[in-house]
N, C-alpha and C. Protein backbone atom coordinates (compact mmCIF):
# COMPACT_ATOMS: atom_id res chain seq x y z
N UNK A 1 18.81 -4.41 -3.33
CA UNK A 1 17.52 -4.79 -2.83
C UNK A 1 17.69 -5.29 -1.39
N UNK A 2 16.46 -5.01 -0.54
CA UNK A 2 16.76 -5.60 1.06
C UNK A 2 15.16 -6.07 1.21
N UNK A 3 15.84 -6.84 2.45
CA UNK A 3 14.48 -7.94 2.70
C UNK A 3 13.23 -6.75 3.78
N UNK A 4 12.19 -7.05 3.32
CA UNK A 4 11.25 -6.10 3.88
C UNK A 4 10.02 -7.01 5.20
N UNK A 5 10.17 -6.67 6.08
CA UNK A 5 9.69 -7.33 7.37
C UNK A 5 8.41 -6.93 8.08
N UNK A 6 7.45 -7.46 7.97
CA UNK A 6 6.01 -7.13 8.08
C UNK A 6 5.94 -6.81 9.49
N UNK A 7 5.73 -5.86 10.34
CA UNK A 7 5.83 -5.43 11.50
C UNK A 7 4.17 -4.84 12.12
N UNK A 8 3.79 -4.81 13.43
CA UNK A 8 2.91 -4.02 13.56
C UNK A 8 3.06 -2.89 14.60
N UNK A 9 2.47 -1.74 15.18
CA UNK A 9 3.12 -0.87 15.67
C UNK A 9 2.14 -0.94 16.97
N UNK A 10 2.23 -0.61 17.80
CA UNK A 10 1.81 -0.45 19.49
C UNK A 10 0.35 -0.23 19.32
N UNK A 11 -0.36 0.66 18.22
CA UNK A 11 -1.48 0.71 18.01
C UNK A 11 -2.49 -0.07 16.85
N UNK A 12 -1.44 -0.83 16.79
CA UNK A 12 -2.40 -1.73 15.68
C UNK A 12 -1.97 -1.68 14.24
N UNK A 13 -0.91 -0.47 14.28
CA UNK A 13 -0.78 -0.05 12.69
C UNK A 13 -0.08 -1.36 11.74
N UNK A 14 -0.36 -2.09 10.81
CA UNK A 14 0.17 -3.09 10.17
C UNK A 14 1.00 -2.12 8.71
N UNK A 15 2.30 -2.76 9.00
CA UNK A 15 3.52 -1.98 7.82
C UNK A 15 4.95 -2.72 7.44
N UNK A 16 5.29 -2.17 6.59
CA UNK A 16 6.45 -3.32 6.23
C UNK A 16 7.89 -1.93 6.20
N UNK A 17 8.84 -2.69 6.93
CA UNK A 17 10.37 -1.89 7.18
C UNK A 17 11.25 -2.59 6.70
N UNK A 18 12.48 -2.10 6.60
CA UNK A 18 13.42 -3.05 6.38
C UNK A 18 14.21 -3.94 7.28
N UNK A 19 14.76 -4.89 6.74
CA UNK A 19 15.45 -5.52 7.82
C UNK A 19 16.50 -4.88 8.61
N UNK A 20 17.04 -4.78 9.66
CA UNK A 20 18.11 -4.36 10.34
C UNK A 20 18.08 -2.96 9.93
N UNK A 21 17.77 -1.85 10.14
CA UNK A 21 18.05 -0.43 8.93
C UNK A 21 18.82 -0.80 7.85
N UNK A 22 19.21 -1.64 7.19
CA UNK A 22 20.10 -2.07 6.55
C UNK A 22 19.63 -0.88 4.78
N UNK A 23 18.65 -0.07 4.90
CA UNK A 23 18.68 1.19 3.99
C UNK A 23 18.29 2.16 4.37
N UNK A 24 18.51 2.56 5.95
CA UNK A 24 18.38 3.85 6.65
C UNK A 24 18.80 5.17 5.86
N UNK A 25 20.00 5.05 5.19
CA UNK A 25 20.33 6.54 4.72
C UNK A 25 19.93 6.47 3.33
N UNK A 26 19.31 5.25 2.68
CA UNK A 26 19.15 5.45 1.06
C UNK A 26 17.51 6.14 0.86
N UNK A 27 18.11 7.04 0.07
CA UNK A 27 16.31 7.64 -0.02
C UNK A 27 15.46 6.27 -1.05
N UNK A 28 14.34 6.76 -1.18
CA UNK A 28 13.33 5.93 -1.65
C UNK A 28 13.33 6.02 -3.07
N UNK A 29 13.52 4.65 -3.71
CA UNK A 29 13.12 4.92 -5.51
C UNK A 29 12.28 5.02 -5.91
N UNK A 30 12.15 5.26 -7.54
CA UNK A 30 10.78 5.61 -7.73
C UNK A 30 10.06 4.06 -7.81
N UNK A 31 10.54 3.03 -7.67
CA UNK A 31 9.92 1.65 -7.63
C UNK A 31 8.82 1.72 -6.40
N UNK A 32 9.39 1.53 -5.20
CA UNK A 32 8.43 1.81 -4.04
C UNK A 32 7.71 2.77 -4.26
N UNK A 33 7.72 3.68 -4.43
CA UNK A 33 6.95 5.10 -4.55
C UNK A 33 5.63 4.38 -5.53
N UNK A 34 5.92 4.05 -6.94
CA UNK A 34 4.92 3.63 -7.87
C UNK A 34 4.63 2.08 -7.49
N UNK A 35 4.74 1.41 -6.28
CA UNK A 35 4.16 0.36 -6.03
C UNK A 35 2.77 0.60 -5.20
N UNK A 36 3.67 1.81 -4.20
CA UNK A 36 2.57 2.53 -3.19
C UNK A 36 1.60 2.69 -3.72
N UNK A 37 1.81 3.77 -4.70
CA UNK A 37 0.36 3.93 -5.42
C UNK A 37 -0.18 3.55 -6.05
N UNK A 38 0.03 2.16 -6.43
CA UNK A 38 -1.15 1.66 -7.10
C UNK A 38 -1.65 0.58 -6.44
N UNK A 39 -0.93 0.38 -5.23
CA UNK A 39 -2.02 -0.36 -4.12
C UNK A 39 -2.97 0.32 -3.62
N UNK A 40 -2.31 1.62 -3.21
CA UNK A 40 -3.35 2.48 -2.77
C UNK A 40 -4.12 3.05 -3.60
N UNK A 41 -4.28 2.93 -5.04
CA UNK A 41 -5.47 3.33 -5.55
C UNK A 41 -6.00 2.30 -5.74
N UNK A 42 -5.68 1.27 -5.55
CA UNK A 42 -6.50 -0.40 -6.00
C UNK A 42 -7.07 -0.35 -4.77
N UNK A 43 -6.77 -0.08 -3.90
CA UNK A 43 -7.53 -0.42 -2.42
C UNK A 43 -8.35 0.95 -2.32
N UNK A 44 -8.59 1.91 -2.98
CA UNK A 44 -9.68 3.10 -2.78
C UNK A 44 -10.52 2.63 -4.13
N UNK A 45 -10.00 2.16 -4.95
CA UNK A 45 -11.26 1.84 -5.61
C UNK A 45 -11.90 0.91 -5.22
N UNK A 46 -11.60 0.02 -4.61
CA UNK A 46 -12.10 -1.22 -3.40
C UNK A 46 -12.97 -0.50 -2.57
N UNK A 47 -13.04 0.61 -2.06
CA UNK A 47 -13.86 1.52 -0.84
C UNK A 47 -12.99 1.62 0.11
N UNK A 48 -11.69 0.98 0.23
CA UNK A 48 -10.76 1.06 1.41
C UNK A 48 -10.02 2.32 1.65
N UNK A 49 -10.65 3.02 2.89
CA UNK A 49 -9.82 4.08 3.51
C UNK A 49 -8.26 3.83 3.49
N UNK A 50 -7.68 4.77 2.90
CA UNK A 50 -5.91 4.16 2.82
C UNK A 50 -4.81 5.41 3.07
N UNK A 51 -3.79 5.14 2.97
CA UNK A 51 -2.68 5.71 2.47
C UNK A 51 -1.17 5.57 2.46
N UNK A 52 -0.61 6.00 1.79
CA UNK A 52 0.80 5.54 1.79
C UNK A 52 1.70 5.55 2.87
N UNK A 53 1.96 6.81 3.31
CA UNK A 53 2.27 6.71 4.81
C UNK A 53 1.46 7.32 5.83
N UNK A 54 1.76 6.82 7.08
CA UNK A 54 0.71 7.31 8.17
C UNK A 54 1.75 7.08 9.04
N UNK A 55 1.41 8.87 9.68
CA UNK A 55 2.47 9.22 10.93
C UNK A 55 2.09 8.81 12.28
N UNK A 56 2.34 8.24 13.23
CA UNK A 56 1.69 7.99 14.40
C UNK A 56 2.13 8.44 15.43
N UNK A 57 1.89 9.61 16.44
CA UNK A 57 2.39 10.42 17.88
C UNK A 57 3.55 10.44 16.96
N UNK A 58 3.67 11.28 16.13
CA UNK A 58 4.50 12.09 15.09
C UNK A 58 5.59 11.43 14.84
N UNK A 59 6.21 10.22 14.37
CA UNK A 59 6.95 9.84 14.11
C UNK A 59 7.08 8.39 13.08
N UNK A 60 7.40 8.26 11.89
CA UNK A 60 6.85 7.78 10.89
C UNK A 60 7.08 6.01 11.68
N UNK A 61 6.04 5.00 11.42
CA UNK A 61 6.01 3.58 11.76
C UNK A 61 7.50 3.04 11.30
């Protein structure tokens, strides 16, 4: 497990990374994956425009 660091990006984008790359080469489990989505369907059934990831001047936040 690694500590996850609430960041915002040049345009406003609000997102959470890890600390230091400290899991740059580990792909993603299915934990994150099924956390994603059920925020993001809790927040569209809310009316909130959403999504899991969002690319910005093509390169992921």
């Amino acid at each position: 497990m690694s500590t996850a660091v609430p960041k915002t990006s040049l345009t406003g984008l609000q997102f959470y990374a890890h600390h230091s790359d400290e899991c740059a080469t580990a792909p993603e489990t299915i934990w994150p994956r099924e956390a994603k989505a059920l925020i993001v369907g809790a927040m569209r059934q809310l009316g909130v425009e959403c999504a899991e990831e969002v690319i910005e001047n093509g390169a992921r936040p």
